[in-house]
Protein backbone atom coordinates (compact mmCIF):
# COMPACT_ATOMS: atom_id res chain seq x y z
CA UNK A 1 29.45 98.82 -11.79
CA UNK A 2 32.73 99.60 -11.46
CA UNK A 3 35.85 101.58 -12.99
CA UNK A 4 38.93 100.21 -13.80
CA UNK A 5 42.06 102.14 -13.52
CA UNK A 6 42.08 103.27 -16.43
CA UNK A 7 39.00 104.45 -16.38
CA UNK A 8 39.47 106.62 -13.09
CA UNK A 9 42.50 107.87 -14.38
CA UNK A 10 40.89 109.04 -17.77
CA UNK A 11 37.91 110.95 -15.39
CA UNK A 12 40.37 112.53 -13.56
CA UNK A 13 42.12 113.77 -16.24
CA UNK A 14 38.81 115.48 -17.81
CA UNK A 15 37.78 116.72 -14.68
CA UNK A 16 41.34 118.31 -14.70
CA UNK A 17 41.52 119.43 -17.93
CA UNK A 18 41.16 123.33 -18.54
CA UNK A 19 38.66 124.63 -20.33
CA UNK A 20 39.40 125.88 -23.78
CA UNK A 21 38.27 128.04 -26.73
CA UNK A 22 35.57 130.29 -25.81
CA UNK A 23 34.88 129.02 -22.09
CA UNK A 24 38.97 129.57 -21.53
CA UNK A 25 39.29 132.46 -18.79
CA UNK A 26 40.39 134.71 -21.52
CA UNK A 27 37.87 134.45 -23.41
CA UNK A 28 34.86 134.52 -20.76
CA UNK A 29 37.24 138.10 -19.36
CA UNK A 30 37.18 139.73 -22.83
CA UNK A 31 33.57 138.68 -23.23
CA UNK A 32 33.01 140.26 -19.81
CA UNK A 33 34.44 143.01 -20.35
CA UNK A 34 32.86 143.62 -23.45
CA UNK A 35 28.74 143.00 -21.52
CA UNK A 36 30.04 145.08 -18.49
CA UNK A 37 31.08 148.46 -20.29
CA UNK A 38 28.27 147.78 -22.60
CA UNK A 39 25.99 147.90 -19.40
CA UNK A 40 27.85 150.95 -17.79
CA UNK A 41 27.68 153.15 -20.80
CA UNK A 42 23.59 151.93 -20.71
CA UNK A 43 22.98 153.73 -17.21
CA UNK A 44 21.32 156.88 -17.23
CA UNK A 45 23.35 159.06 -15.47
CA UNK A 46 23.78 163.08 -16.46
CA UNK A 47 27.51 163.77 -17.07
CA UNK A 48 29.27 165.97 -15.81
CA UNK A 49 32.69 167.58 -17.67
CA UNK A 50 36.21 167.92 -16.92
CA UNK A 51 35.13 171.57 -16.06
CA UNK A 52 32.25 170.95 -14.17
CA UNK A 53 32.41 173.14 -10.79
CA UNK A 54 31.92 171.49 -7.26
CA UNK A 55 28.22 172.82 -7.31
CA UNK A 56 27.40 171.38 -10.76
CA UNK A 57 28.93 167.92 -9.08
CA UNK A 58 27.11 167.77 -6.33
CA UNK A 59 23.74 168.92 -8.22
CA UNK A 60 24.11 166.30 -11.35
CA UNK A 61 25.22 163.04 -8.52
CA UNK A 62 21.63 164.09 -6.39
CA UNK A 63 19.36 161.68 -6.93
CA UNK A 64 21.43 159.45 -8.88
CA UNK A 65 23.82 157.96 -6.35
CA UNK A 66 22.30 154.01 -7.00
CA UNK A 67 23.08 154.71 -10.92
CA UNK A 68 25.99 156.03 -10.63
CA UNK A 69 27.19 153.45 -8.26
CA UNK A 70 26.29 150.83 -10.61
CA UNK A 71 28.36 152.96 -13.59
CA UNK A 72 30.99 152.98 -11.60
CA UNK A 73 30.96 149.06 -10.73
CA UNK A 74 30.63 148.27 -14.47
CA UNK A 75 32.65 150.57 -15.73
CA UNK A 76 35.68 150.95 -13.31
CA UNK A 77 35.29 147.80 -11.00
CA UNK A 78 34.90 144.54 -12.73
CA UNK A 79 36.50 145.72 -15.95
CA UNK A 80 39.65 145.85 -13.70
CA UNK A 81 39.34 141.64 -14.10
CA UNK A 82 39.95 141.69 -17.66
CA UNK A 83 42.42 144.56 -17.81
CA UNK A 84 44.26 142.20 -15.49
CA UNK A 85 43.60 138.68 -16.45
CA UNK A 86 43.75 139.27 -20.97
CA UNK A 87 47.14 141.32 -20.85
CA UNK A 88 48.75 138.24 -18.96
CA UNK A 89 47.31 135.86 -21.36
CA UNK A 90 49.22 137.90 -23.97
CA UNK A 91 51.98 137.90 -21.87
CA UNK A 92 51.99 133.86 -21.47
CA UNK A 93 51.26 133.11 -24.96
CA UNK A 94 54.20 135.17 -26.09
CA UNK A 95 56.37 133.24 -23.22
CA UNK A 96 57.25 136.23 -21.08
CA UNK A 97 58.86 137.92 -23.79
CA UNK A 98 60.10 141.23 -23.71
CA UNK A 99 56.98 142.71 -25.09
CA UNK A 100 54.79 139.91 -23.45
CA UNK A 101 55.98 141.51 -19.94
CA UNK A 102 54.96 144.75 -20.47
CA UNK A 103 51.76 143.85 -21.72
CA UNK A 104 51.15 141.97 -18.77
CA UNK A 105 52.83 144.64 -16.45
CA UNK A 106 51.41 147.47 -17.60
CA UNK A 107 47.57 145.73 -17.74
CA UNK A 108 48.00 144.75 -13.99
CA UNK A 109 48.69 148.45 -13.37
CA UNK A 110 45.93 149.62 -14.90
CA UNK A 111 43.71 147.08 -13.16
CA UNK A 112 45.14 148.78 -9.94
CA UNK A 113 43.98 152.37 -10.94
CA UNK A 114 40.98 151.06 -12.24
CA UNK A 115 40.17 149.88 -8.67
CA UNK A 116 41.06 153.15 -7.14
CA UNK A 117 38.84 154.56 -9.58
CA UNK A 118 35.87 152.60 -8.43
CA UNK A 119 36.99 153.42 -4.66
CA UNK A 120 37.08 157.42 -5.53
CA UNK A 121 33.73 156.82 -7.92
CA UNK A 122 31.95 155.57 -4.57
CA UNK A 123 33.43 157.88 -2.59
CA UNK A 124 32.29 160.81 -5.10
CA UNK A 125 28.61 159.16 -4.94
CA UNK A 126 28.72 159.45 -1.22
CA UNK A 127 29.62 163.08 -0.69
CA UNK A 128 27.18 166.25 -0.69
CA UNK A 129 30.15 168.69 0.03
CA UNK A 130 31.08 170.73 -3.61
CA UNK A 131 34.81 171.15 -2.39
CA UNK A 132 35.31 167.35 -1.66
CA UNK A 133 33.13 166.29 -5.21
CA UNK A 134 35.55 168.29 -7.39
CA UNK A 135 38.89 167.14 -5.41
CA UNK A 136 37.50 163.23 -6.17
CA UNK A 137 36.05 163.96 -9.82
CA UNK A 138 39.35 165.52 -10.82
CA UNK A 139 41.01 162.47 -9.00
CA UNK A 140 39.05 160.15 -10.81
CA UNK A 141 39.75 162.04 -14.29
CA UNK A 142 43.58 162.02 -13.47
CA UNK A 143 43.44 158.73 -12.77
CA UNK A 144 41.94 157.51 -15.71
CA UNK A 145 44.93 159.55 -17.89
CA UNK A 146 47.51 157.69 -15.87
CA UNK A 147 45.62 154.40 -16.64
CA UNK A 148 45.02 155.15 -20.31
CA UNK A 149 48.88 155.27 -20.84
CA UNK A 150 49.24 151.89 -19.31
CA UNK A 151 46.10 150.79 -21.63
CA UNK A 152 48.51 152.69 -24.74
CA UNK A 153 51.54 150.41 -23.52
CA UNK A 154 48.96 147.17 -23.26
CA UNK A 155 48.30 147.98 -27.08
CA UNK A 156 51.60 148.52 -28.23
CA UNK A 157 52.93 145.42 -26.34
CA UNK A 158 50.53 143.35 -27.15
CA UNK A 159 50.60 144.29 -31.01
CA UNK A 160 54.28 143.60 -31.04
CA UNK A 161 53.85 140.45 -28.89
CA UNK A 162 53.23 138.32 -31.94
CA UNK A 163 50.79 136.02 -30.79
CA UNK A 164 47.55 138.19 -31.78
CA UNK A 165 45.78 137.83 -35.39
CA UNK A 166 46.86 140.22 -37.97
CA UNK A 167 44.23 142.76 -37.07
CA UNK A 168 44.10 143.04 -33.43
CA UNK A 169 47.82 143.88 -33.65
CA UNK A 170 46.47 146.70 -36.17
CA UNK A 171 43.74 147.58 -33.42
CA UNK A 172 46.47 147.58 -30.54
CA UNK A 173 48.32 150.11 -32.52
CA UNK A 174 45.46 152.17 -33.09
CA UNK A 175 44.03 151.79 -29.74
CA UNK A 176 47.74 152.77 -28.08
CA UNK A 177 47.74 156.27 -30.36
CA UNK A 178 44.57 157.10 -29.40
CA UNK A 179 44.54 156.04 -25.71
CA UNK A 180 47.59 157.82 -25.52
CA UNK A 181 46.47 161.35 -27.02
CA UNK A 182 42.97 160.78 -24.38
CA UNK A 183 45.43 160.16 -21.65
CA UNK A 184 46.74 163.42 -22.33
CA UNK A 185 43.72 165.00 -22.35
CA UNK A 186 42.49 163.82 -18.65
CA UNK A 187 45.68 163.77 -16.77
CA UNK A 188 45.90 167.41 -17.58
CA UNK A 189 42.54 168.01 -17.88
CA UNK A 190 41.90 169.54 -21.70
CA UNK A 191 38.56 168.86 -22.61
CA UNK A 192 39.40 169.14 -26.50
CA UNK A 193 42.34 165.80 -26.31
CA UNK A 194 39.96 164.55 -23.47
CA UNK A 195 36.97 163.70 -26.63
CA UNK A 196 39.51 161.30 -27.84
CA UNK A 197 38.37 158.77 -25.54
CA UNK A 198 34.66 158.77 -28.15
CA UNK A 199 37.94 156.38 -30.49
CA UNK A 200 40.03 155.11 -27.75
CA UNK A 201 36.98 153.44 -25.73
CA UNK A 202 35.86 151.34 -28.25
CA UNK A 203 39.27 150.65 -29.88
CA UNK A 204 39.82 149.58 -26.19
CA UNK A 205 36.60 147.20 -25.82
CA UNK A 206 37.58 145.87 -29.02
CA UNK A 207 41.30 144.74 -28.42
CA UNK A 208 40.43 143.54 -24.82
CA UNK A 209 37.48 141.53 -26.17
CA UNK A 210 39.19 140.36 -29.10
CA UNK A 211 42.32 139.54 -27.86
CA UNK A 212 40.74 137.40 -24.79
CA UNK A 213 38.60 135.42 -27.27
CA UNK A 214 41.85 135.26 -30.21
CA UNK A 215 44.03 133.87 -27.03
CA UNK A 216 41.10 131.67 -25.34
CA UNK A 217 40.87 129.75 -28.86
CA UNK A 218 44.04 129.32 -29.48
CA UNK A 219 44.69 127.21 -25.63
């Protein structure tokens, strides 16, 4: 049997064809990211505070270094994908507009820190010094602060944006209030502001999740 030329040129062009609607790469990122924090937040690991003294570190990582690890790699590591990859699909769908680009801009950032988290995370697992834990836990905590304003901005753009459904631009405007005021709290290390993150984090899930499968339907 054979194909015409027509016919090869109509295989080619599904073979070439993106994927859309929920297997678009937005949508499979939010999804992701969604199944990777929920599998983070799952691991038993014993916390330890914004407080917490090099000793108390050191004492609640012992033992746990494979579970933490594995936090940190859902939690810090591959969310870093989505926090990339669904800001610049806001960005694209709004056609690099104004607040398109700082959707996309400020998600890439916060991509970034999340990958220096996951680098100071391990590097936090692998230490049995108290002095070196609390220099890298109070690392990691500033670092998250500095990321959850970028996350605030990613809201706020992306709300603005106007390419999101009606409520995610309500979530985005949530998430970028409280994101901002949990920011606060762990780049300056206040443990009251710091319990925002128990409203930010899932405001945050939700708009990254959303947004990716909103955007991933709508290619």
């Amino acid at each position: 049997m054979r194909l015409t030329e027509q016919g090869e040129s109509d295989m080619a062009s599904i073979t070439a064809a993106p994927r859309t609607g929920l297997l678009s790469v937005p949508a499979l990122t939010g999804a992701g990211f969604l199944v990777s924090w929920a599998a983070g937040l799952s691991v038993p690991v014993p916390p330890a505070g914004l407080e917490a003294s090099g000793s108390e570190i050191v004492s609640a990582c012992s033992g746990h270094g494979g579970a933490l690890a594995a936090q940190f790699v859902l939690t810090e590591g591959l969310p870093a994908v989505a926090l990339a990859l669904v800001p610049l699909a806001i960005g694209r769908a709004a056609r690099w507009s104004r607040a398109g680009r700082i959707a996309a801009g400020a998600g890439l950032v916060a991509a970034v820190v999340s990958l220096v988290q996951f680098a100071i995370g391990l590097g936090l697992v692998a230490t049995s010094s108290p002095g070196t834990a609390h220099a890298l836990l109070e690392a990691l905590n500033r670092a998250d602060g500095v990321k959850m304003f970028f996350l605030a901005a990613v809201g706020a753009a992306g709300a603005l944006a106007g390419v999101l459904p009606r409520w995610l631009r309500y979530t985005g405007i949530a998430l970028a209030v409280a994101i901002a005021g949990s920011g606060i709290g762990y780049a300056l290390l206040l443990s009251g502001m710091a319990t925002l993150a128990y409203v930010s984090l899932p405001l945050l899930i939700l708009f990254v999740t959303g947004s990716g499968i909103a955007l991933g339907r709508k290619a």
